[in-house]
PDB file of N, CA and C in Angstrom:
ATOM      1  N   UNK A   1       0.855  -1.169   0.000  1.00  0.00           N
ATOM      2  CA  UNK A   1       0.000   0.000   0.000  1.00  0.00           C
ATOM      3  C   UNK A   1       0.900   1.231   0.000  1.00  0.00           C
ATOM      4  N   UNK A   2       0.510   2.155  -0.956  1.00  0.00           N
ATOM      5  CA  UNK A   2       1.478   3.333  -1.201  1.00  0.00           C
ATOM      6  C   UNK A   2       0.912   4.746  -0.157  1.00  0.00           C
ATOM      7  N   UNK A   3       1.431   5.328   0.285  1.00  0.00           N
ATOM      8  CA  UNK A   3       0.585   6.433   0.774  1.00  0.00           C
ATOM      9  C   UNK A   3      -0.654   7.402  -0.228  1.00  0.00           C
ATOM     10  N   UNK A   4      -0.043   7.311  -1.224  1.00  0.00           N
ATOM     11  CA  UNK A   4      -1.220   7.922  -2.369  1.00  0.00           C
ATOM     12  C   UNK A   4      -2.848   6.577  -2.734  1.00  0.00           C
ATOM     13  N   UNK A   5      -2.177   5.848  -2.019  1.00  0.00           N
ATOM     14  CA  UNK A   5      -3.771   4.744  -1.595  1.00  0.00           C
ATOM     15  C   UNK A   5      -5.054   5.005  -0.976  1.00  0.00           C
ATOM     16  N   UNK A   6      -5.921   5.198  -1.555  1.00  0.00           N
ATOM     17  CA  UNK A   6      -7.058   5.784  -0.616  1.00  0.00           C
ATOM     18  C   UNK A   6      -7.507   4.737   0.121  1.00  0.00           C
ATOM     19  N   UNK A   7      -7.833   5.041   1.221  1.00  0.00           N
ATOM     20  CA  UNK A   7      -9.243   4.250   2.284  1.00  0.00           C
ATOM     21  C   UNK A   7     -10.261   4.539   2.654  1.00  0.00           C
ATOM     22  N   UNK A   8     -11.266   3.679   1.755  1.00  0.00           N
ATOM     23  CA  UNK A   8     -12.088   4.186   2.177  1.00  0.00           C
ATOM     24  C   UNK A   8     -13.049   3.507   3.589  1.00  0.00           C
ATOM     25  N   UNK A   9     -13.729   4.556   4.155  1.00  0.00           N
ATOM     26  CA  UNK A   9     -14.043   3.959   5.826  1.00  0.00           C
ATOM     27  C   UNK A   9     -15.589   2.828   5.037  1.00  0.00           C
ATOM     28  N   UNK A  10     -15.481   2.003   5.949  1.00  0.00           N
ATOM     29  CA  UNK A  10     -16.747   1.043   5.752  1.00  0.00           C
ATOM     30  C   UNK A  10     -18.054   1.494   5.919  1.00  0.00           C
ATOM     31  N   UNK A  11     -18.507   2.392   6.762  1.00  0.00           N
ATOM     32  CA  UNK A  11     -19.243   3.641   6.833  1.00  0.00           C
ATOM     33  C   UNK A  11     -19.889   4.424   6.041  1.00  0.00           C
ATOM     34  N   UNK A  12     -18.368   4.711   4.763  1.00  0.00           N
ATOM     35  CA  UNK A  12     -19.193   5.423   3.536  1.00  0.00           C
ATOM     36  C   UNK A  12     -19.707   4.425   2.384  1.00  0.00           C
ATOM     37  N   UNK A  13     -19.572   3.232   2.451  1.00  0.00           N
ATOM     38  CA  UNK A  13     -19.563   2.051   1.750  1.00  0.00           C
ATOM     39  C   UNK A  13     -21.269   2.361   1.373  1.00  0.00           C
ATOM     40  N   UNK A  14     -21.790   2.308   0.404  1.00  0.00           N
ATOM     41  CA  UNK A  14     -23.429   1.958   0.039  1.00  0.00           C
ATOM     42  C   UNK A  14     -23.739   0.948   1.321  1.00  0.00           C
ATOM     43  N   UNK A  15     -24.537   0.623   1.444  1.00  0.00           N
ATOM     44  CA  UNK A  15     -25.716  -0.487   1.984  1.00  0.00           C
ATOM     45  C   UNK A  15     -25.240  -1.688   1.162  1.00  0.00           C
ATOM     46  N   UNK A  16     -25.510  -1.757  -0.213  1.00  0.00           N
ATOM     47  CA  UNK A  16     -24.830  -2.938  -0.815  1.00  0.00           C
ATOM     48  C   UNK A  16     -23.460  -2.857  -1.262  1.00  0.00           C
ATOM     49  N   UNK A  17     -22.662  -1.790  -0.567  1.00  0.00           N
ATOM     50  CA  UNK A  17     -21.042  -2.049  -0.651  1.00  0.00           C
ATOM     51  C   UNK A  17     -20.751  -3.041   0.403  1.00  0.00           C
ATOM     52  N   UNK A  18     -21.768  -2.303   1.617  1.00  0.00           N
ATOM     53  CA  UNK A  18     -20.826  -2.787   2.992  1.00  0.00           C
ATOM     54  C   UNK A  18     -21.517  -4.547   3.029  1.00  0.00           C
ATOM     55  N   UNK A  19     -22.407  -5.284   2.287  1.00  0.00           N
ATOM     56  CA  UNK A  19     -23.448  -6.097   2.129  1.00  0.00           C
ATOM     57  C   UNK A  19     -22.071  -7.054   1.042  1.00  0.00           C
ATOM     58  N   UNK A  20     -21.964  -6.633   0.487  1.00  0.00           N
ATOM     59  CA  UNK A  20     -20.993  -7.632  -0.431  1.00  0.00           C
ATOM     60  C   UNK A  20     -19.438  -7.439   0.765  1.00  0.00           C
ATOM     61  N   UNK A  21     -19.150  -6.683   1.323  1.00  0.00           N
ATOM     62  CA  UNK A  21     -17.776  -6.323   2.141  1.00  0.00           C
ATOM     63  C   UNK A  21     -18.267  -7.852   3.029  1.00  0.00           C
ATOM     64  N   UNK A  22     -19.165  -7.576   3.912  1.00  0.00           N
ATOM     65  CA  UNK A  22     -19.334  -8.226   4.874  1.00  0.00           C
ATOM     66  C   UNK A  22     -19.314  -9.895   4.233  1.00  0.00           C
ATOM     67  N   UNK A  23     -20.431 -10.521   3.434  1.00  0.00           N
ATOM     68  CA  UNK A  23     -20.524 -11.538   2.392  1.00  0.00           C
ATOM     69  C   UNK A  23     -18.989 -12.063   2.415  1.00  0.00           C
ATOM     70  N   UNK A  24     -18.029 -11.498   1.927  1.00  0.00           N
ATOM     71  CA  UNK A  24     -16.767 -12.198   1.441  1.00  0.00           C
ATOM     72  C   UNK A  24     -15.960 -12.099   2.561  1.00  0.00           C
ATOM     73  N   UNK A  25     -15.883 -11.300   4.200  1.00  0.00           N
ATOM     74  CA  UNK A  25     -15.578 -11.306   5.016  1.00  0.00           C
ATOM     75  C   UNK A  25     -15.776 -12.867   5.794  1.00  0.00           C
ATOM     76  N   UNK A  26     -16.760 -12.960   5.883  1.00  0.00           N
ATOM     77  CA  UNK A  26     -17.634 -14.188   6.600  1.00  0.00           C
ATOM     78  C   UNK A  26     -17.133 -15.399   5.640  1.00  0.00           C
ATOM     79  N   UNK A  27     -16.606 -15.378   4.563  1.00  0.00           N
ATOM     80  CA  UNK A  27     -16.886 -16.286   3.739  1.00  0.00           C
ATOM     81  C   UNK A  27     -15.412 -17.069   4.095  1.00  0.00           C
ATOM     82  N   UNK A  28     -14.662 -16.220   4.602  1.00  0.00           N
ATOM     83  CA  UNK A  28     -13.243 -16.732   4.579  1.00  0.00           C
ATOM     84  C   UNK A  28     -12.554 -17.049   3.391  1.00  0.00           C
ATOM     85  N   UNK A  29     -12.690 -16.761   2.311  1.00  0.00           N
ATOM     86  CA  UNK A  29     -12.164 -16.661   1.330  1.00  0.00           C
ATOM     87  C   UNK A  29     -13.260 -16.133  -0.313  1.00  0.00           C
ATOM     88  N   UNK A  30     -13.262 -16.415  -1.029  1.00  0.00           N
ATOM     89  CA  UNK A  30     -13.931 -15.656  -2.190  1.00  0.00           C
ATOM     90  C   UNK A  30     -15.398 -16.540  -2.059  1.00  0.00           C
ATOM     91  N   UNK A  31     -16.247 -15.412  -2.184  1.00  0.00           N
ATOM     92  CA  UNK A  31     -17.494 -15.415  -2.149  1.00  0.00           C
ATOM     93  C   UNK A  31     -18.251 -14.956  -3.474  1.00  0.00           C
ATOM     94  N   UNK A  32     -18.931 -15.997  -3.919  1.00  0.00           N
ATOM     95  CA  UNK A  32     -19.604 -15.111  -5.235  1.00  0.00           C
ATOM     96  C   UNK A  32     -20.943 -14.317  -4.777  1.00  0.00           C
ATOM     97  N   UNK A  33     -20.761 -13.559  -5.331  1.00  0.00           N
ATOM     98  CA  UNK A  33     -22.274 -12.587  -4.978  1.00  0.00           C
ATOM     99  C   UNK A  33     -23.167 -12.039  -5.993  1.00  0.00           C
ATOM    100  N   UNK A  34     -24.086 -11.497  -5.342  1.00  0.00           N
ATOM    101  CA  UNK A  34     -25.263 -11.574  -6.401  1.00  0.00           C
ATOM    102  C   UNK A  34     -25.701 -10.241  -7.097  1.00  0.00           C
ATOM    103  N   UNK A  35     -24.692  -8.987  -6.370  1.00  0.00           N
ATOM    104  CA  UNK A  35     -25.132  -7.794  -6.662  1.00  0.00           C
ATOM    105  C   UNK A  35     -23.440  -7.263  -6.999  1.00  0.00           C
ATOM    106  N   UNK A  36     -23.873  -5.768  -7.431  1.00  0.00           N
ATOM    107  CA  UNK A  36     -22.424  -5.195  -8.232  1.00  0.00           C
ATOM    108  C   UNK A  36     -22.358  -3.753  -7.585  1.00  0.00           C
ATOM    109  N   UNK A  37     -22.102  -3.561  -6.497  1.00  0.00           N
ATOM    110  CA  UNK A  37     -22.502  -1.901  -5.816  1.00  0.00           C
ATOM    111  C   UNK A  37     -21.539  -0.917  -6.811  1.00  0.00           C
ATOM    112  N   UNK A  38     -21.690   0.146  -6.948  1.00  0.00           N
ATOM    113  CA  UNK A  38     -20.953   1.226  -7.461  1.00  0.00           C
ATOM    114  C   UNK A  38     -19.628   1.332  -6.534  1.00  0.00           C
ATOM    115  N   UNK A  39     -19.446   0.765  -5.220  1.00  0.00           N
ATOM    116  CA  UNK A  39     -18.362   1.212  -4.445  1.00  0.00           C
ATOM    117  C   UNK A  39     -17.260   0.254  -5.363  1.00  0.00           C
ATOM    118  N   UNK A  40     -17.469  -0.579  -5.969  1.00  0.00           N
ATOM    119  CA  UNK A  40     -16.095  -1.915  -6.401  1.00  0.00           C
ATOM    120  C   UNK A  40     -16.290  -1.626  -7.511  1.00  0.00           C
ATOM    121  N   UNK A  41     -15.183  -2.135  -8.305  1.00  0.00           N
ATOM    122  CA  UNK A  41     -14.887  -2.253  -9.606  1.00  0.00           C
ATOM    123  C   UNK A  41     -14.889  -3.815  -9.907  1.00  0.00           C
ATOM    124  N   UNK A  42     -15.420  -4.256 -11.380  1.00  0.00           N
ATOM    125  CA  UNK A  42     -15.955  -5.723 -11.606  1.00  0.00           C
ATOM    126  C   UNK A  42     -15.215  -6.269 -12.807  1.00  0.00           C
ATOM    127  N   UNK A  43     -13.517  -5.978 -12.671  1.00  0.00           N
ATOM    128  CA  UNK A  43     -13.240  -6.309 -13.711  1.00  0.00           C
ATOM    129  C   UNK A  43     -13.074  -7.561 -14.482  1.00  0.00           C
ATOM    130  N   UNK A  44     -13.140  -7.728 -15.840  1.00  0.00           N
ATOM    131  CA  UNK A  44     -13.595  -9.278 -16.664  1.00  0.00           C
ATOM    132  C   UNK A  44     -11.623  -9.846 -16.495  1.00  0.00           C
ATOM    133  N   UNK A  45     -11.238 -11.177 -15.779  1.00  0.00           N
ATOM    134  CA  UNK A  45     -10.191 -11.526 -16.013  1.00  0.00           C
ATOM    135  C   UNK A  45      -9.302 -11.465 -15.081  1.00  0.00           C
ATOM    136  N   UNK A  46      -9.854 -10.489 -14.343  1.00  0.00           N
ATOM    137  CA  UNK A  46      -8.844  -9.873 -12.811  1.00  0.00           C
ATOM    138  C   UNK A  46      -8.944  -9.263 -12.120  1.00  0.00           C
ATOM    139  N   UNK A  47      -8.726  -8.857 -11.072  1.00  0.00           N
ATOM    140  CA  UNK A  47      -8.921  -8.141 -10.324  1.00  0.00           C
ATOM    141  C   UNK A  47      -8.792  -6.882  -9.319  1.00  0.00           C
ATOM    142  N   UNK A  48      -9.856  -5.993  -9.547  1.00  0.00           N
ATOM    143  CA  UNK A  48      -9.885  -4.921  -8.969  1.00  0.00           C
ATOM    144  C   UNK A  48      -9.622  -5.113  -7.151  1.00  0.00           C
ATOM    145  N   UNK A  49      -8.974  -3.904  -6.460  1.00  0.00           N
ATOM    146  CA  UNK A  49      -8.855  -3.888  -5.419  1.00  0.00           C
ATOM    147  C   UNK A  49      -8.968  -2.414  -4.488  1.00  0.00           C
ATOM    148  N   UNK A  50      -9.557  -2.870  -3.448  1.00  0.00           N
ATOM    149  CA  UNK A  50      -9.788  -1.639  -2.615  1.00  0.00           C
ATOM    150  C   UNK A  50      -9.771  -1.718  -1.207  1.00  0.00           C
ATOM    151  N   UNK A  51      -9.079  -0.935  -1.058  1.00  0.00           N
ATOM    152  CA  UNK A  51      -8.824  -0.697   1.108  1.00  0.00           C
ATOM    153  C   UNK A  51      -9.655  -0.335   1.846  1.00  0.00           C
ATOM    154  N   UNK A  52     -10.547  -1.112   2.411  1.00  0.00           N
ATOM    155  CA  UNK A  52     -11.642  -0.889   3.516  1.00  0.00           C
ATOM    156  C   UNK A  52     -11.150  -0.496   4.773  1.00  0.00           C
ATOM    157  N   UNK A  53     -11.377   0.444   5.697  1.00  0.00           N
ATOM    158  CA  UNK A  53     -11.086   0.571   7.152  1.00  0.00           C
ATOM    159  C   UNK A  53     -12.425   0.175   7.788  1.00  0.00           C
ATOM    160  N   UNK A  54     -12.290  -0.905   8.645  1.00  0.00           N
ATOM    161  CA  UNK A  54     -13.383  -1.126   9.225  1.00  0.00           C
ATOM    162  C   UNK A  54     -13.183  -1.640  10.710  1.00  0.00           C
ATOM    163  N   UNK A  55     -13.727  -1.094  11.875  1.00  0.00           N
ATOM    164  CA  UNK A  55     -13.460  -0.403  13.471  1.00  0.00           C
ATOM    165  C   UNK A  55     -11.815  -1.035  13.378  1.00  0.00           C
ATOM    166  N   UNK A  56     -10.809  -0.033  13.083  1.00  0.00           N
ATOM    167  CA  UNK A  56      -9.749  -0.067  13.070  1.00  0.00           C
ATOM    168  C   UNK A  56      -8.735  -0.768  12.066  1.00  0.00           C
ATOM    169  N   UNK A  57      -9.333  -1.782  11.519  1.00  0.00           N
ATOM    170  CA  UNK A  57      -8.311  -2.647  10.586  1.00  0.00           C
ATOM    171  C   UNK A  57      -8.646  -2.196   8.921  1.00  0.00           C
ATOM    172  N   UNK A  58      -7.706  -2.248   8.571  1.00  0.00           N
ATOM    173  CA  UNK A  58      -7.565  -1.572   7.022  1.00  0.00           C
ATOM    174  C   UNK A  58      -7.901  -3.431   6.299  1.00  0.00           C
ATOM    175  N   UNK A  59      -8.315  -3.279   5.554  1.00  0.00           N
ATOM    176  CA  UNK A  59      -8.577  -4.574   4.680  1.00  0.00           C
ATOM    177  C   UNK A  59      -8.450  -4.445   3.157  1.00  0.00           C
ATOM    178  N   UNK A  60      -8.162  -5.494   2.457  1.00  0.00           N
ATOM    179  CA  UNK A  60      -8.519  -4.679   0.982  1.00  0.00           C
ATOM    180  C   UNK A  60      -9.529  -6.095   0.495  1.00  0.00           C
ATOM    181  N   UNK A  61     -10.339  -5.327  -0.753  1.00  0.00           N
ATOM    182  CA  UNK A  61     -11.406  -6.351  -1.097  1.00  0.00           C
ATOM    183  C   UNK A  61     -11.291  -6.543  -2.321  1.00  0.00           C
ATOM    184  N   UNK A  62     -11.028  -7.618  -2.925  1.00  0.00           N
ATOM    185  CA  UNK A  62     -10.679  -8.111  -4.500  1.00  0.00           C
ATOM    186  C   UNK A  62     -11.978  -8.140  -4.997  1.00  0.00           C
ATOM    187  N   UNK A  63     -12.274  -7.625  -5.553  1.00  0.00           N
ATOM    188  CA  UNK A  63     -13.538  -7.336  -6.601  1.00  0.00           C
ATOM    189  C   UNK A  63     -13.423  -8.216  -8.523  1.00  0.00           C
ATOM    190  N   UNK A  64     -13.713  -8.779  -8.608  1.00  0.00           N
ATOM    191  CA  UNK A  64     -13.635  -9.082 -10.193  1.00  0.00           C
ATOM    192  C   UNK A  64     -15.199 -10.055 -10.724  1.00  0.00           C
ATOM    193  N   UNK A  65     -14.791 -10.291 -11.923  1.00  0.00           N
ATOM    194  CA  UNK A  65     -16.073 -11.000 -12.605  1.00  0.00           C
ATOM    195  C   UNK A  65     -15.718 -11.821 -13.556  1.00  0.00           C
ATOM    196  N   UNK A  66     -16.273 -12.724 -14.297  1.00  0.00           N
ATOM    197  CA  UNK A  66     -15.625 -13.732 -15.257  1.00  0.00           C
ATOM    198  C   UNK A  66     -17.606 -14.200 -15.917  1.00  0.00           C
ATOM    199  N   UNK A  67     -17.659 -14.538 -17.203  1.00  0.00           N
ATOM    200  CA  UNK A  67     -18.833 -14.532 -17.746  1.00  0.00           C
ATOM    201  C   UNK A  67     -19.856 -15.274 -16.820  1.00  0.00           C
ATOM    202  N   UNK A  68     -19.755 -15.646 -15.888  1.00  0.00           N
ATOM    203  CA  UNK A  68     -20.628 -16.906 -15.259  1.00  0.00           C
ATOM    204  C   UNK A  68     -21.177 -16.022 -13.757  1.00  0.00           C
ATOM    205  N   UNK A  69     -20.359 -15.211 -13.137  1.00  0.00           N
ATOM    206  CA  UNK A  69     -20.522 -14.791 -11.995  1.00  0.00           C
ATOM    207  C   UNK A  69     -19.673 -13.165 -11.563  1.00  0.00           C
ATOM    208  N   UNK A  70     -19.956 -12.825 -10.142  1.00  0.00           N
ATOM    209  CA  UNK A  70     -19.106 -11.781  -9.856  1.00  0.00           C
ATOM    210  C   UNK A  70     -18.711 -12.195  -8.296  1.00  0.00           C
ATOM    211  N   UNK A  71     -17.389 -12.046  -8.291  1.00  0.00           N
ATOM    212  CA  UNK A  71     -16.927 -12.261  -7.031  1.00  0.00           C
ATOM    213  C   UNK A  71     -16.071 -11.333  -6.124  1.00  0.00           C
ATOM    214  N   UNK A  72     -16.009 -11.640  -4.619  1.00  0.00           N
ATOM    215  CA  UNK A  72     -15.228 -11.018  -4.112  1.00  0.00           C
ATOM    216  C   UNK A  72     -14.574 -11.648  -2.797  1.00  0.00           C
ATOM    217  N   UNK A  73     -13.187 -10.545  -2.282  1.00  0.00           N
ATOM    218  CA  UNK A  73     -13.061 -11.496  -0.732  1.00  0.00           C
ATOM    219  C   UNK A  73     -12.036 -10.423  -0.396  1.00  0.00           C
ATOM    220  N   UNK A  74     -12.196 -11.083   0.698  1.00  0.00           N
ATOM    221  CA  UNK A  74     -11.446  -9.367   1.639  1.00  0.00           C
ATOM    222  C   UNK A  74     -10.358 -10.395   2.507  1.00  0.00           C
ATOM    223  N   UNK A  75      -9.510  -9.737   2.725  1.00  0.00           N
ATOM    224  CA  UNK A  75      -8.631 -10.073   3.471  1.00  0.00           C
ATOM    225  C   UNK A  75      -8.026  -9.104   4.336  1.00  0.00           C
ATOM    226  N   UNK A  76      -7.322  -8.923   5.564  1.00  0.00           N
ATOM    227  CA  UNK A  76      -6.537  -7.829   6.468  1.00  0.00           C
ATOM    228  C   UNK A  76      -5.443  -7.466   5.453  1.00  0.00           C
ATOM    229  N   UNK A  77      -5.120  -6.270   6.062  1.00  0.00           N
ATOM    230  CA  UNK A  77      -3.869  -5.647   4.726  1.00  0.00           C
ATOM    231  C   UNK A  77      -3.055  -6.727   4.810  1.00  0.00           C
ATOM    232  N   UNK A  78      -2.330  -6.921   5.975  1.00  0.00           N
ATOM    233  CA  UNK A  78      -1.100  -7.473   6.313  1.00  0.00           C
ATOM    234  C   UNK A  78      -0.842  -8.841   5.401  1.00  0.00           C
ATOM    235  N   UNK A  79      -1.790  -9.471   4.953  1.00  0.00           N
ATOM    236  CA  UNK A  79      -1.768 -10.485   4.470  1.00  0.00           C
ATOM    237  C   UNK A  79      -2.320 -10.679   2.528  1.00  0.00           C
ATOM    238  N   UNK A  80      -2.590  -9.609   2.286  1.00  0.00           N
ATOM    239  CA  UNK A  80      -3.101  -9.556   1.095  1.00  0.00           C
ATOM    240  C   UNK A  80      -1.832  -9.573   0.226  1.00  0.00           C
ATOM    241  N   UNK A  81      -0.928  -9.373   0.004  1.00  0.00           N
ATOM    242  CA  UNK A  81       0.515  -9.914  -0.849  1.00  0.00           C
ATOM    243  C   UNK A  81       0.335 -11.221  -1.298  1.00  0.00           C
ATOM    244  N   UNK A  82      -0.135 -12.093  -0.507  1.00  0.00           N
ATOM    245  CA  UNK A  82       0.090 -13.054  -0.837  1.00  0.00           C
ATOM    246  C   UNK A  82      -1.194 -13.640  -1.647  1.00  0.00           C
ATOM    247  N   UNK A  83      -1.931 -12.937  -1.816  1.00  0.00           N
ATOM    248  CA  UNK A  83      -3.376 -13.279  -2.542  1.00  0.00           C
ATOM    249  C   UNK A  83      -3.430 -12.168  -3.732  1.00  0.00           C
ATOM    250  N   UNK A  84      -2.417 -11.953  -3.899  1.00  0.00           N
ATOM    251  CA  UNK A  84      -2.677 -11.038  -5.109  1.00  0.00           C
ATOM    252  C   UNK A  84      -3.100 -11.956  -6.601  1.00  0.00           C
ATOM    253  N   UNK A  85      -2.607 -12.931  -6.748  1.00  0.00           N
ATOM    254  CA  UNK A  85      -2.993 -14.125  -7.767  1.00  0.00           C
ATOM    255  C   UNK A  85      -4.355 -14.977  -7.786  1.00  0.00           C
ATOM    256  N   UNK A  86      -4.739 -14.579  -6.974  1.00  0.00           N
ATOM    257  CA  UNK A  86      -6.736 -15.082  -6.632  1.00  0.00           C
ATOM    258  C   UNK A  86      -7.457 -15.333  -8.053  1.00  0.00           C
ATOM    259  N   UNK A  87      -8.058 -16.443  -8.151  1.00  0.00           N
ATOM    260  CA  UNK A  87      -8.980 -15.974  -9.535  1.00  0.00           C
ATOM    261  C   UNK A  87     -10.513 -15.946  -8.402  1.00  0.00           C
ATOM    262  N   UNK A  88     -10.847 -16.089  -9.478  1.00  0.00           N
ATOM    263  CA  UNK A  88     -12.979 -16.267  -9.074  1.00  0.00           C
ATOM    264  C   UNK A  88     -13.137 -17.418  -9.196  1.00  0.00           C
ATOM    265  N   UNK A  89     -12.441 -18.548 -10.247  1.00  0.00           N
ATOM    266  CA  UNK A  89     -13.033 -19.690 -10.167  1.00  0.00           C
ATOM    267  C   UNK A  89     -12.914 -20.792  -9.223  1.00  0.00           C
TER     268      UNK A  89
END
C-alpha cells in the first residue's frame, strides 16, 4: 500500500457495498455474490482492489467477474501480498 492509496471507511460504503464487504468477510475466502454496488470495480479476467477501514483494521477487497458470476473477498492488509494471484473460479 502506497501512501497515495485511498481508504475508504466502511461507513461510507453503500448499503450494498458494505453487504458484499461483509458476504466475502464471513466467507473466509472468495465469495460469489449476487449484486455489483458502485463502491467496487468488476473487472472481466482480474482483479480490482480496494482498502476498507473497518473499526480499526484496514482490509482490501478483490472485486472481479468472469462470464458466469461476480466475485469477491477481503482479506486484512497485512496479508493480502500473498493473494494477489486469486482468480474467481
Amino acid at each position: 500500500m502506497s501512501p497515495d492509496d485511498e481508504v475508504v471507511s466502511y461507513n461510507d460504503l453503500s448499503a450494498a457495498g458494505q453487504d458484499v464487504f461483509d458476504q466475502a468477510l464471513r466467507a473466509d475466502g472468495i465469495a460469489t455474490v449476487n449484486q455489483s454496488p458502485p463502491d467496487f470495480d468488476y473487472p472481466d479476467d482480474t482483479m480490482d482492489y480496494t482498502y476498507v477501514e473497518k473499526s480499526g483494521t484496514i482490509y482490501t477487497i478483490g472485486t472481479g467477474s468472469n462470464p458466469c458470476r461476480m466475485c469477491a473477498f477481503v482479506e486484512p492488509l497485512d496479508i493480502v501480498v500473498g493473494l494477489a494471484g486469486s482468480s474467481c473460479y
